[in-house]
C-alpha atoms as a PDB file:
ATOM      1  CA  UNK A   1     128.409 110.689 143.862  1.00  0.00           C
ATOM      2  CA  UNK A   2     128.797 106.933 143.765  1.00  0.00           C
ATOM      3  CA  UNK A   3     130.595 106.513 146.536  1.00  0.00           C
ATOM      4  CA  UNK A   4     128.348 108.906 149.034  1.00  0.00           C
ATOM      5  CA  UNK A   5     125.256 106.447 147.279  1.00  0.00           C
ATOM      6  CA  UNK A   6     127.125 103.361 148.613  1.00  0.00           C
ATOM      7  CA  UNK A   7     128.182 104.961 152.011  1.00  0.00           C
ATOM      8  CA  UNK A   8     124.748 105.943 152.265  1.00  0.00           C
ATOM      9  CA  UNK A   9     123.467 101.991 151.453  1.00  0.00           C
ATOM     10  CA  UNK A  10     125.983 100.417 153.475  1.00  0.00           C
ATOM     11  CA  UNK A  11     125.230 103.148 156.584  1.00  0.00           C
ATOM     12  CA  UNK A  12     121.566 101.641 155.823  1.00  0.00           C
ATOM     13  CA  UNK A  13     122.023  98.264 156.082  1.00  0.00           C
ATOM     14  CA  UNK A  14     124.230  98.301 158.618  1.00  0.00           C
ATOM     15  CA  UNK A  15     121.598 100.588 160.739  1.00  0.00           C
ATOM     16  CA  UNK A  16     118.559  97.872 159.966  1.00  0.00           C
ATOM     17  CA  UNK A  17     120.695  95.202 160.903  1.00  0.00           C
ATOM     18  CA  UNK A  18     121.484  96.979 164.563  1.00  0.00           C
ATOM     19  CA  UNK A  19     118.116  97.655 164.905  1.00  0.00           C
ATOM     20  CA  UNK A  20     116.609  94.338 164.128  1.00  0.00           C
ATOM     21  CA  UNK A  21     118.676  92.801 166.776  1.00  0.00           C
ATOM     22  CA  UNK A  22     116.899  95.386 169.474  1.00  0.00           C
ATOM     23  CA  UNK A  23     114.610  93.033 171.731  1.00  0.00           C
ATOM     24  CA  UNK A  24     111.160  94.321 171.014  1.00  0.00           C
ATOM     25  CA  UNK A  25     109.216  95.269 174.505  1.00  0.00           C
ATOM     26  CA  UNK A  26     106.384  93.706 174.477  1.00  0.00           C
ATOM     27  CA  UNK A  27     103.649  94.269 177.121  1.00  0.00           C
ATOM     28  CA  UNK A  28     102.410  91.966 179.833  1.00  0.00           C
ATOM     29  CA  UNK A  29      99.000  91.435 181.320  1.00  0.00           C
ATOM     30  CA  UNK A  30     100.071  92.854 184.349  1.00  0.00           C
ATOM     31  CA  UNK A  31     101.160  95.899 183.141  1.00  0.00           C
ATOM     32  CA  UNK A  32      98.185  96.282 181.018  1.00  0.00           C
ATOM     33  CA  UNK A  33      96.062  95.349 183.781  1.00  0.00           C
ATOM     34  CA  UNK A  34      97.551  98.095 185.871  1.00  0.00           C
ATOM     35  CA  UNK A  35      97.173 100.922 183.344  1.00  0.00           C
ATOM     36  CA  UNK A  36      93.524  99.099 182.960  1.00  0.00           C
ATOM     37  CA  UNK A  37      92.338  99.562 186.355  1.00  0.00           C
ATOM     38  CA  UNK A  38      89.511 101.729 187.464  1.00  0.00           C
ATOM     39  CA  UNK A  39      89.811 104.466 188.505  1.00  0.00           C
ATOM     40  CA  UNK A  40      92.305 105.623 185.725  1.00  0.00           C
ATOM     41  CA  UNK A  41      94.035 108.551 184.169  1.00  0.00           C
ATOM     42  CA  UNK A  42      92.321 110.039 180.794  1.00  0.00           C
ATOM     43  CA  UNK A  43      95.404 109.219 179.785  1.00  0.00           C
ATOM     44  CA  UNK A  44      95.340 105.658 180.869  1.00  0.00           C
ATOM     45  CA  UNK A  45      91.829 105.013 180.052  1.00  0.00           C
ATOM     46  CA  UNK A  46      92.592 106.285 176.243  1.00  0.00           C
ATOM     47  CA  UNK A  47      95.966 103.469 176.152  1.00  0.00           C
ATOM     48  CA  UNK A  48      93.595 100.828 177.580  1.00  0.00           C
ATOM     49  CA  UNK A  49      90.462 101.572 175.386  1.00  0.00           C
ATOM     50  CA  UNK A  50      93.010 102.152 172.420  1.00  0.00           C
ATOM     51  CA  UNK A  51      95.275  98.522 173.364  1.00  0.00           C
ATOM     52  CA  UNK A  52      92.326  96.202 173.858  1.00  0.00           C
ATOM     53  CA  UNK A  53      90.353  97.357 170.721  1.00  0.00           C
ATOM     54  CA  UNK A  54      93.142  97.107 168.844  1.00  0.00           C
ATOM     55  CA  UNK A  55      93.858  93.566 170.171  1.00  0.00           C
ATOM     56  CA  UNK A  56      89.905  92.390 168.997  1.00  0.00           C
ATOM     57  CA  UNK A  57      89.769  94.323 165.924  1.00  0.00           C
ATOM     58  CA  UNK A  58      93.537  92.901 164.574  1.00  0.00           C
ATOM     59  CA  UNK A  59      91.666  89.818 165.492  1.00  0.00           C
ATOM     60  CA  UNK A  60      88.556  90.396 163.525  1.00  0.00           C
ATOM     61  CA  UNK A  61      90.837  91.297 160.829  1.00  0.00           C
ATOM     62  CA  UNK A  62      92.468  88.196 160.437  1.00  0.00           C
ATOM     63  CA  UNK A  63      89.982  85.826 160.580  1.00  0.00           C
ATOM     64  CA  UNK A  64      89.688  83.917 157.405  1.00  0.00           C
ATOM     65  CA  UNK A  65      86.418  81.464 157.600  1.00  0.00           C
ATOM     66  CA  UNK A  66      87.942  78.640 155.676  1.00  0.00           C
ATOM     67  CA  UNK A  67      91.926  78.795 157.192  1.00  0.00           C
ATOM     68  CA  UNK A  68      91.466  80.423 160.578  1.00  0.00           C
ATOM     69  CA  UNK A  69      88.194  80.078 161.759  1.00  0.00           C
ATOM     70  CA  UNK A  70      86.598  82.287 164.802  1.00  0.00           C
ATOM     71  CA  UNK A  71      87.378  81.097 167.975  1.00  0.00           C
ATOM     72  CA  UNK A  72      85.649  84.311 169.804  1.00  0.00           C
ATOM     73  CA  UNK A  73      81.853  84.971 168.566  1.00  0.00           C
ATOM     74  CA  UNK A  74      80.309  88.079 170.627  1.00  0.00           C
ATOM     75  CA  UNK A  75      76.680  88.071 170.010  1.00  0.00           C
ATOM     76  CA  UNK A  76      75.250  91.270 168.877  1.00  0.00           C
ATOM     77  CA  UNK A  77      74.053  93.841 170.470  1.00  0.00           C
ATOM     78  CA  UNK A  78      77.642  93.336 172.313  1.00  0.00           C
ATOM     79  CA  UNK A  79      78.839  94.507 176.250  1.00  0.00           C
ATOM     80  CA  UNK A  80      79.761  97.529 177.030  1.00  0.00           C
ATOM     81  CA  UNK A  81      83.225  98.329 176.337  1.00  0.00           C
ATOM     82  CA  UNK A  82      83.896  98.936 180.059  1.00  0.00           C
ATOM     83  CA  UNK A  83      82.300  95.817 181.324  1.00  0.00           C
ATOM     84  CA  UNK A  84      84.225  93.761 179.280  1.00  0.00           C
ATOM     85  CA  UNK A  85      87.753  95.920 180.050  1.00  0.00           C
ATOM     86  CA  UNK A  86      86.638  95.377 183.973  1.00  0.00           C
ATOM     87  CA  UNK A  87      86.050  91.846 184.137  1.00  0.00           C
ATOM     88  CA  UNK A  88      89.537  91.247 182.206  1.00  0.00           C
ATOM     89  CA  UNK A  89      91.142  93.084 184.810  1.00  0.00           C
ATOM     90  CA  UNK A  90      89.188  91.077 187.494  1.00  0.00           C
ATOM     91  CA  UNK A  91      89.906  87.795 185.719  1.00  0.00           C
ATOM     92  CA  UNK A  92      93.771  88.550 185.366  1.00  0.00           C
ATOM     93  CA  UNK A  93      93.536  89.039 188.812  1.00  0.00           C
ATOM     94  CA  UNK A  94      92.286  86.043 189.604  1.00  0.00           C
ATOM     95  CA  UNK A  95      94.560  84.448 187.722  1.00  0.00           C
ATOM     96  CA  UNK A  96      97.990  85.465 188.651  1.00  0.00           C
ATOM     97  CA  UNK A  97      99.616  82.750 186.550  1.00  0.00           C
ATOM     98  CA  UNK A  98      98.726  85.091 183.535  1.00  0.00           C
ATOM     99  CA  UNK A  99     100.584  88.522 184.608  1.00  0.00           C
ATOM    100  CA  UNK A 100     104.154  88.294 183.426  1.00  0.00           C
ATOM    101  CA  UNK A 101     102.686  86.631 179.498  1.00  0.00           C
ATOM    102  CA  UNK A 102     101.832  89.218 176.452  1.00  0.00           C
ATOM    103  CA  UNK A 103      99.117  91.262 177.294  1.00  0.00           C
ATOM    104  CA  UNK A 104      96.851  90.796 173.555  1.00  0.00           C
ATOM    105  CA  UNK A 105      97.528  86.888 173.507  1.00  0.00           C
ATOM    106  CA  UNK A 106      96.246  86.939 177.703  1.00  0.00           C
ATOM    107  CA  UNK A 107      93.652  89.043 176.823  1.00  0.00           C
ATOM    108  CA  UNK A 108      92.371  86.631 173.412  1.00  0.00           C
ATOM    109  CA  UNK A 109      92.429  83.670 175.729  1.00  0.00           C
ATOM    110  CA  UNK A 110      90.210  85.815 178.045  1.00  0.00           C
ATOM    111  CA  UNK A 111      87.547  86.552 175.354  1.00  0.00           C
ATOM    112  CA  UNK A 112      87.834  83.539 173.768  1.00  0.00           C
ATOM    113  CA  UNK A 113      86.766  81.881 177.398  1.00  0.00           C
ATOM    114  CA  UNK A 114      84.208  84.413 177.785  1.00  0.00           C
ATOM    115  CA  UNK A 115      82.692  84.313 174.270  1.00  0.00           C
ATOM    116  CA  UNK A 116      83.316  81.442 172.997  1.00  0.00           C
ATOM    117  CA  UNK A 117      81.819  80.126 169.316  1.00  0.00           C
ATOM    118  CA  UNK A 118      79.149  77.670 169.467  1.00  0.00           C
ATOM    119  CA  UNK A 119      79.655  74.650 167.949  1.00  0.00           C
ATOM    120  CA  UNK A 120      78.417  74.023 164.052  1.00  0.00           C
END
């Protein structure tokens, strides 16, 4: 029983170790962009909705006022969801520069431009 325990452990380790080697995928604004663009899919619109919310709400979540403070401040009542998601996708393609770099830091640069804090 030992033995099958450390088989088992070593079979483990050995398994994490393969798989943290793996190069994680990592999406780009152009690809996001293209699953973003009108008209799309309900399959499509449900990745894009689901990708750029969570993008702003792991955001919102790790915002910390006296270590990282807010550098996107969206006055309330905020856009429509779709507004916003459209004029990313017109933005990115007005700047091509952005298209091959991660698609949620692209798309926190984008807000961050477009609602900026104030200064306090």
């Amino acid at each position: 029983m030992k033995k099958i325990l450390v088989l088992l452990a070593t079979l483990g380790a050995i398994s994490g170790a393969v798989q943290a080697q793996a190069p994680i995928k990592v999406l780009s604004t152009q690809e996001l962009v293209n699953t973003c663009k009108l008209p799309a899919s309900p399959e499509s619109r449900s990745f894009c909705i689901g990708y750029t919310s969570a993008i702003y709400d792991t955001y919102l979540a790790t915002r910390h006022p006296q270590s990282a403070r807010p550098f996107i401040c969206v006055n309330q009542p905020g856009p429509k969801r779709d507004d916003v998601i459209a004029d990313f996708v017109k933005w990115a393609g007005e700047n091509p520069q952005t298209a091959d770099k991660p698609a949620a830091g692209t798309a926190l640069g984008y807000l961050a431009m477009r609602f900026p804090c104030g200064k306090k």
